[in-house]
PDB file of N, CA and C in Angstrom:
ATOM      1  N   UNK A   1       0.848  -1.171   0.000  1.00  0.00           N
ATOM      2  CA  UNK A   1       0.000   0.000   0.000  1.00  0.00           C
ATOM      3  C   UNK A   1       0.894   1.235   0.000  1.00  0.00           C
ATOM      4  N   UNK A   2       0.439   2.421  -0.533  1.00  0.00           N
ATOM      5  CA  UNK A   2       1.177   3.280  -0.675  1.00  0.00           C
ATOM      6  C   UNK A   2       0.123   4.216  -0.018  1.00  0.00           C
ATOM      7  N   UNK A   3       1.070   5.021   0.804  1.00  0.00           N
ATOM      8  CA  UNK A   3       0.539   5.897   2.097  1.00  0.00           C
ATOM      9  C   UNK A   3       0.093   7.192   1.795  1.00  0.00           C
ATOM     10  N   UNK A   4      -0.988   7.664   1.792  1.00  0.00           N
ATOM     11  CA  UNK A   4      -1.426   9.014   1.281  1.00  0.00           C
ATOM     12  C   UNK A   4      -0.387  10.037   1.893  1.00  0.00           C
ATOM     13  N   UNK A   5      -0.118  11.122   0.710  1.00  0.00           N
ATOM     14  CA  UNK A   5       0.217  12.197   1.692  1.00  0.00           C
ATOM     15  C   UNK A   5      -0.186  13.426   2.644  1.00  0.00           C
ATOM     16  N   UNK A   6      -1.668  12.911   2.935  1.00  0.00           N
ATOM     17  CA  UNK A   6      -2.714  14.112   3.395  1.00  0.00           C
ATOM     18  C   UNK A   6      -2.722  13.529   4.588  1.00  0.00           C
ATOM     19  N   UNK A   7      -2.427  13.598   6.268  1.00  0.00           N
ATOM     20  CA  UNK A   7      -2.302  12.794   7.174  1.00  0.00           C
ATOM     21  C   UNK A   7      -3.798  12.808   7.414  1.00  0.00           C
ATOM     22  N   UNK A   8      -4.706  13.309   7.204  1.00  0.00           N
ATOM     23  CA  UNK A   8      -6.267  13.250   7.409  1.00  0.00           C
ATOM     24  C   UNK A   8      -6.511  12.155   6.984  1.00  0.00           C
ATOM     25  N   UNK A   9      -6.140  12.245   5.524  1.00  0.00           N
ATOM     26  CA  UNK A   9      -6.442  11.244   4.804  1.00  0.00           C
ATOM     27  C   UNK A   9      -6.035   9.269   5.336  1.00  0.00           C
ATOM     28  N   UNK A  10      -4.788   9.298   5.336  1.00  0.00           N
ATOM     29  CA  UNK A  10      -3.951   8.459   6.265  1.00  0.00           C
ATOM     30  C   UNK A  10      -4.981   7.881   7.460  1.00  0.00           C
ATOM     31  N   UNK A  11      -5.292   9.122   8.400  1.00  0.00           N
ATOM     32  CA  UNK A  11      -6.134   8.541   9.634  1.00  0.00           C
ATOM     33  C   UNK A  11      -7.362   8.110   9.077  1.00  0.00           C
ATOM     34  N   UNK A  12      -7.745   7.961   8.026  1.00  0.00           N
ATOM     35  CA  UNK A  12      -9.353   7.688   7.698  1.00  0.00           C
ATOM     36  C   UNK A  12      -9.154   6.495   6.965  1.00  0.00           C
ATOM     37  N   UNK A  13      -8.157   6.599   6.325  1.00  0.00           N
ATOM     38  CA  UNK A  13      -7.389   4.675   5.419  1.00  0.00           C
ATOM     39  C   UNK A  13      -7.081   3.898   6.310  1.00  0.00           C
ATOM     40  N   UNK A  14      -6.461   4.175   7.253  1.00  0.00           N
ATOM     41  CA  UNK A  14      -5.864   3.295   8.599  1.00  0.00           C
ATOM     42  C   UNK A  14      -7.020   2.796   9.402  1.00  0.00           C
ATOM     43  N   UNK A  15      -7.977   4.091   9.960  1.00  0.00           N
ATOM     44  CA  UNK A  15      -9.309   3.266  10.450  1.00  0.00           C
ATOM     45  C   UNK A  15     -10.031   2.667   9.914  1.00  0.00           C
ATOM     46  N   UNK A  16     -10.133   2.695   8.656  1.00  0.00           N
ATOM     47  CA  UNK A  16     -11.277   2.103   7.764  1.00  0.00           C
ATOM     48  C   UNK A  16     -10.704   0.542   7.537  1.00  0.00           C
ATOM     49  N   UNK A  17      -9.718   0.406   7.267  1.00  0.00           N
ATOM     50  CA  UNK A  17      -8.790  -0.587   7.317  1.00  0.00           C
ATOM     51  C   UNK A  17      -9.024  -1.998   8.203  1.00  0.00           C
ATOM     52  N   UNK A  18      -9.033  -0.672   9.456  1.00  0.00           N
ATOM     53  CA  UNK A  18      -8.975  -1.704  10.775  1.00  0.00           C
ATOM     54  C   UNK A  18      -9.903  -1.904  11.039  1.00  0.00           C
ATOM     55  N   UNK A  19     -11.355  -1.270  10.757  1.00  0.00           N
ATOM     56  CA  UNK A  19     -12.637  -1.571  11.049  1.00  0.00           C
ATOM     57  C   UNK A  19     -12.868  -3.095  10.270  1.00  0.00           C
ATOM     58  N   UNK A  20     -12.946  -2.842   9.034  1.00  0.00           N
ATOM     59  CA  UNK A  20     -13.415  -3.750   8.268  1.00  0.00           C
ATOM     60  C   UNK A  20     -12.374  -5.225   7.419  1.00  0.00           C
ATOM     61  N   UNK A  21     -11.310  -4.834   7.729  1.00  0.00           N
ATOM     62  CA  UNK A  21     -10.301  -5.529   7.019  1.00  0.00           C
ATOM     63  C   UNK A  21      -9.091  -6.123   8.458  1.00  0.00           C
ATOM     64  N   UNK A  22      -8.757  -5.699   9.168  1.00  0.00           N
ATOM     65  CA  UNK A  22      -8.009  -6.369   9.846  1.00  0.00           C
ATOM     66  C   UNK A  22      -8.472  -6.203  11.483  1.00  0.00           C
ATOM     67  N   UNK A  23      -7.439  -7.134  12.108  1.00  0.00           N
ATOM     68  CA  UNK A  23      -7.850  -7.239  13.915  1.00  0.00           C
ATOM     69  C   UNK A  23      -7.047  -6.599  14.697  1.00  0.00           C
ATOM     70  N   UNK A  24      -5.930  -6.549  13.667  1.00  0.00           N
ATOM     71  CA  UNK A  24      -5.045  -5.373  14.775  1.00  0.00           C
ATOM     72  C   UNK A  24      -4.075  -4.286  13.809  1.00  0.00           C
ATOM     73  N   UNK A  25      -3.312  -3.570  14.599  1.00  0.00           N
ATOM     74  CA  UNK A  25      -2.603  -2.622  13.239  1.00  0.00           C
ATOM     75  C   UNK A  25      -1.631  -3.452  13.191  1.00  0.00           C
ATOM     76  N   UNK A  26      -0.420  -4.143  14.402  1.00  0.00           N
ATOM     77  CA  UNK A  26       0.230  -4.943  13.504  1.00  0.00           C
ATOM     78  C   UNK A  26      -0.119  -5.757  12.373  1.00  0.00           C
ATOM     79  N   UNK A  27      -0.794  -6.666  12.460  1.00  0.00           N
ATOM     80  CA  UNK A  27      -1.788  -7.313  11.325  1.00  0.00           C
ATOM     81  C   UNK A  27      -1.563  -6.305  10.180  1.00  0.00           C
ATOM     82  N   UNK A  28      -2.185  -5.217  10.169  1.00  0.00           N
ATOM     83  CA  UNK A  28      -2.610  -4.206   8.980  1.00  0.00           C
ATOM     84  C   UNK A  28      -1.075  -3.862   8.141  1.00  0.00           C
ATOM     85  N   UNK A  29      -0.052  -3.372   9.036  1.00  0.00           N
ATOM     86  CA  UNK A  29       1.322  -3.318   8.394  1.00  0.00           C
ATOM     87  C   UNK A  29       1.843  -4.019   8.094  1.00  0.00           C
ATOM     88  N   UNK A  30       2.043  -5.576   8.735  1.00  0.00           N
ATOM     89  CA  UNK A  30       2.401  -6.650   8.112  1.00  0.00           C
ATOM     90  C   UNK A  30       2.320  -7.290   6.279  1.00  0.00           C
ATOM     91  N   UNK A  31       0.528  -6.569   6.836  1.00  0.00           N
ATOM     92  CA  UNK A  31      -0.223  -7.676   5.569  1.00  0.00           C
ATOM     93  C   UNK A  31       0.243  -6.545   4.090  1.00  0.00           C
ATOM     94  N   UNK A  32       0.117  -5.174   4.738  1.00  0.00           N
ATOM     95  CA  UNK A  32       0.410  -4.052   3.900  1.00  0.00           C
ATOM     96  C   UNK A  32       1.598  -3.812   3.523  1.00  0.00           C
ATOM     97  N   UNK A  33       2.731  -3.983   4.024  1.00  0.00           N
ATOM     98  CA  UNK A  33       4.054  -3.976   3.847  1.00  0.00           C
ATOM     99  C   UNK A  33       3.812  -2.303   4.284  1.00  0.00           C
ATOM    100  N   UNK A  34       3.433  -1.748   5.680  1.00  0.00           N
ATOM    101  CA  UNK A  34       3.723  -0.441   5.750  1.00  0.00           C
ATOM    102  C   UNK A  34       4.440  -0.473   6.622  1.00  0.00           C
ATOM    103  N   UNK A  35       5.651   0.833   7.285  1.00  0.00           N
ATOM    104  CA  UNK A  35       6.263   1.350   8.604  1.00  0.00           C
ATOM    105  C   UNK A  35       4.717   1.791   9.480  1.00  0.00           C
ATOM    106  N   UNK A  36       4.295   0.480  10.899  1.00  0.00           N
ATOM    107  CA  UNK A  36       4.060   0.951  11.649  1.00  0.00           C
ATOM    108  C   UNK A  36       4.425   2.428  12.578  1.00  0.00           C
ATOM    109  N   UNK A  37       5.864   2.478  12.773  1.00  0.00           N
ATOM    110  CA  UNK A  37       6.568   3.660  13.216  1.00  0.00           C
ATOM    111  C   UNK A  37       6.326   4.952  12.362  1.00  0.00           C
ATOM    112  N   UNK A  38       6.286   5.368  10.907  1.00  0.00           N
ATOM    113  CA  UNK A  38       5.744   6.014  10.067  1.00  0.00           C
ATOM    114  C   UNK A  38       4.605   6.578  10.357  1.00  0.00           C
ATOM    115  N   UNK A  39       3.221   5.749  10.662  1.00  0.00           N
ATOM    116  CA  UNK A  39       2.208   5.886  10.637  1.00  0.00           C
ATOM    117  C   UNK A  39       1.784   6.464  11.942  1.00  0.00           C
ATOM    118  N   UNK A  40       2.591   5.673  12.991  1.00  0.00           N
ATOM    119  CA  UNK A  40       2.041   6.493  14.541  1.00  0.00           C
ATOM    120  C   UNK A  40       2.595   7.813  14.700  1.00  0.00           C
ATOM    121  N   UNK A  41       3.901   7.571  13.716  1.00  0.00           N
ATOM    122  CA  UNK A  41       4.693   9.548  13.935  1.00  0.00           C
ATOM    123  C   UNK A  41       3.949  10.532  13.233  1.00  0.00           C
ATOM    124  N   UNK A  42       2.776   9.823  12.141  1.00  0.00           N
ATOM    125  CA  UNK A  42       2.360  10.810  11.136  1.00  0.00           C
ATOM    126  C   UNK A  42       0.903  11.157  11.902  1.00  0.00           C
ATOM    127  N   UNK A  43       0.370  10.359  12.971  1.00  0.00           N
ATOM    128  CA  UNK A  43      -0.830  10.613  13.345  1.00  0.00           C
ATOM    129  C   UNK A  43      -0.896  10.779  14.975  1.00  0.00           C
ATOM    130  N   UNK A  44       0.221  10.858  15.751  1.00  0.00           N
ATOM    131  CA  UNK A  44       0.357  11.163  16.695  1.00  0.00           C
ATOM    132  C   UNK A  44       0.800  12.928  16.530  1.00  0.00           C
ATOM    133  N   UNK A  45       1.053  13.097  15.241  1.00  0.00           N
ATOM    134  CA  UNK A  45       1.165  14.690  15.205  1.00  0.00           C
ATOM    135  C   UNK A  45      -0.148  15.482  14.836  1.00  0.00           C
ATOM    136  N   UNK A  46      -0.926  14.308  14.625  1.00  0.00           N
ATOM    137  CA  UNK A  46      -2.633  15.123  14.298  1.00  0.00           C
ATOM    138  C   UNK A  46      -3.169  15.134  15.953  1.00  0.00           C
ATOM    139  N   UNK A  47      -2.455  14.359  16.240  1.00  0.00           N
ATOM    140  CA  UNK A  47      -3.159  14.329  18.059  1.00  0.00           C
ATOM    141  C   UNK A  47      -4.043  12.881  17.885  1.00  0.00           C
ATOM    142  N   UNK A  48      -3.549  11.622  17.807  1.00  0.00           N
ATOM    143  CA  UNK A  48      -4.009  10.521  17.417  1.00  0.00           C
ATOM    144  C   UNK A  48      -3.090   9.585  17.976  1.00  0.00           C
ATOM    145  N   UNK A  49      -3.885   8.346  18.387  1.00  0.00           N
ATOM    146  CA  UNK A  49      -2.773   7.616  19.138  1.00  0.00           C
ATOM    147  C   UNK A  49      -3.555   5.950  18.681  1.00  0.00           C
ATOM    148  N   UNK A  50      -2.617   5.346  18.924  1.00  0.00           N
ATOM    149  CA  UNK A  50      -3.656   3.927  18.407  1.00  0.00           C
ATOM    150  C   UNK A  50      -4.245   3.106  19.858  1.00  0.00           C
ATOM    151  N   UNK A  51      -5.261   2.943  20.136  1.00  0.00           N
ATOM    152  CA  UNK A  51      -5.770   2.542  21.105  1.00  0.00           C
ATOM    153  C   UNK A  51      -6.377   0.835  20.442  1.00  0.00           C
ATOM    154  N   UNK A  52      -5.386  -0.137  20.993  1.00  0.00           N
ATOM    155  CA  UNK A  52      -5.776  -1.337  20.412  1.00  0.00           C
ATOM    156  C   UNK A  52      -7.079  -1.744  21.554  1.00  0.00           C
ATOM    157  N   UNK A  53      -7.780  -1.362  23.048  1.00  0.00           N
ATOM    158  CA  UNK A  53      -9.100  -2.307  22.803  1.00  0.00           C
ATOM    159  C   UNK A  53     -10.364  -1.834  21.995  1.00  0.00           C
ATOM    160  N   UNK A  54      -9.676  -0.540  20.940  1.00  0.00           N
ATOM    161  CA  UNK A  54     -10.817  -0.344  20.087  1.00  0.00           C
ATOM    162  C   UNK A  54     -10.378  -0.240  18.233  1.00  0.00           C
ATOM    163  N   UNK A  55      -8.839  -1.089  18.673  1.00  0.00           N
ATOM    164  CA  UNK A  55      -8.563  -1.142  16.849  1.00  0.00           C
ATOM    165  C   UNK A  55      -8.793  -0.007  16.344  1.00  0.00           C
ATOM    166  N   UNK A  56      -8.790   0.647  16.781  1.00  0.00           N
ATOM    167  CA  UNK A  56      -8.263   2.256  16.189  1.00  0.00           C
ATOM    168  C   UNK A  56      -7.663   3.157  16.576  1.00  0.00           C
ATOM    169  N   UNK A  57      -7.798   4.146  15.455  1.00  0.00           N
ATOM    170  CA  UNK A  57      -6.675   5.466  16.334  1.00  0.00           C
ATOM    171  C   UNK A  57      -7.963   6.416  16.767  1.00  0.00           C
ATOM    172  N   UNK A  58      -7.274   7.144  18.138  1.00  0.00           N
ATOM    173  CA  UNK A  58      -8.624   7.778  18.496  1.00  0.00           C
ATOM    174  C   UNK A  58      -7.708   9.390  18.863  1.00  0.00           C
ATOM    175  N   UNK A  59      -8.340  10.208  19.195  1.00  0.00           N
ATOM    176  CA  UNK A  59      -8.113  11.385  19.433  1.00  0.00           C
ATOM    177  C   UNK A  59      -7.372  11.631  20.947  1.00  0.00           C
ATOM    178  N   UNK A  60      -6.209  12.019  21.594  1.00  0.00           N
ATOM    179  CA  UNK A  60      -5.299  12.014  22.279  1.00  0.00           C
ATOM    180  C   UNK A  60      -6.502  12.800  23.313  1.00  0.00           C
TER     181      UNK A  60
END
């Protein structure tokens, strides 16, 4: 998968992802070939953090 460059965008591919397509985000980067580390630096700067008992990223 190739990672949007709009981090809005990013947080709305990543949840949608995890809603309907995978069980966890490791899972999701694995299966995707993405940088987990990438993704939490790009959405922990929107104020987003990944909260796995709800498989998503939620608002800090």
């Amino acid at each position: 998968m190739v990672l949007p460059e709009d981090d809005f965008i990013l947080l709305s591919l990543i949840n949608t992802k995890l809603r309907d397509e995978y069980s966890s985000f490791a899972e999701l980067c694995e299966e995707e070939g993405v940088s987990q580390q990438e993704i939490i630096n790009r959405l922990e700067g929107l104020g987003y953090r990944y909260a796995p008992e709800y498989a998503a990223f939620k608002r800090i």
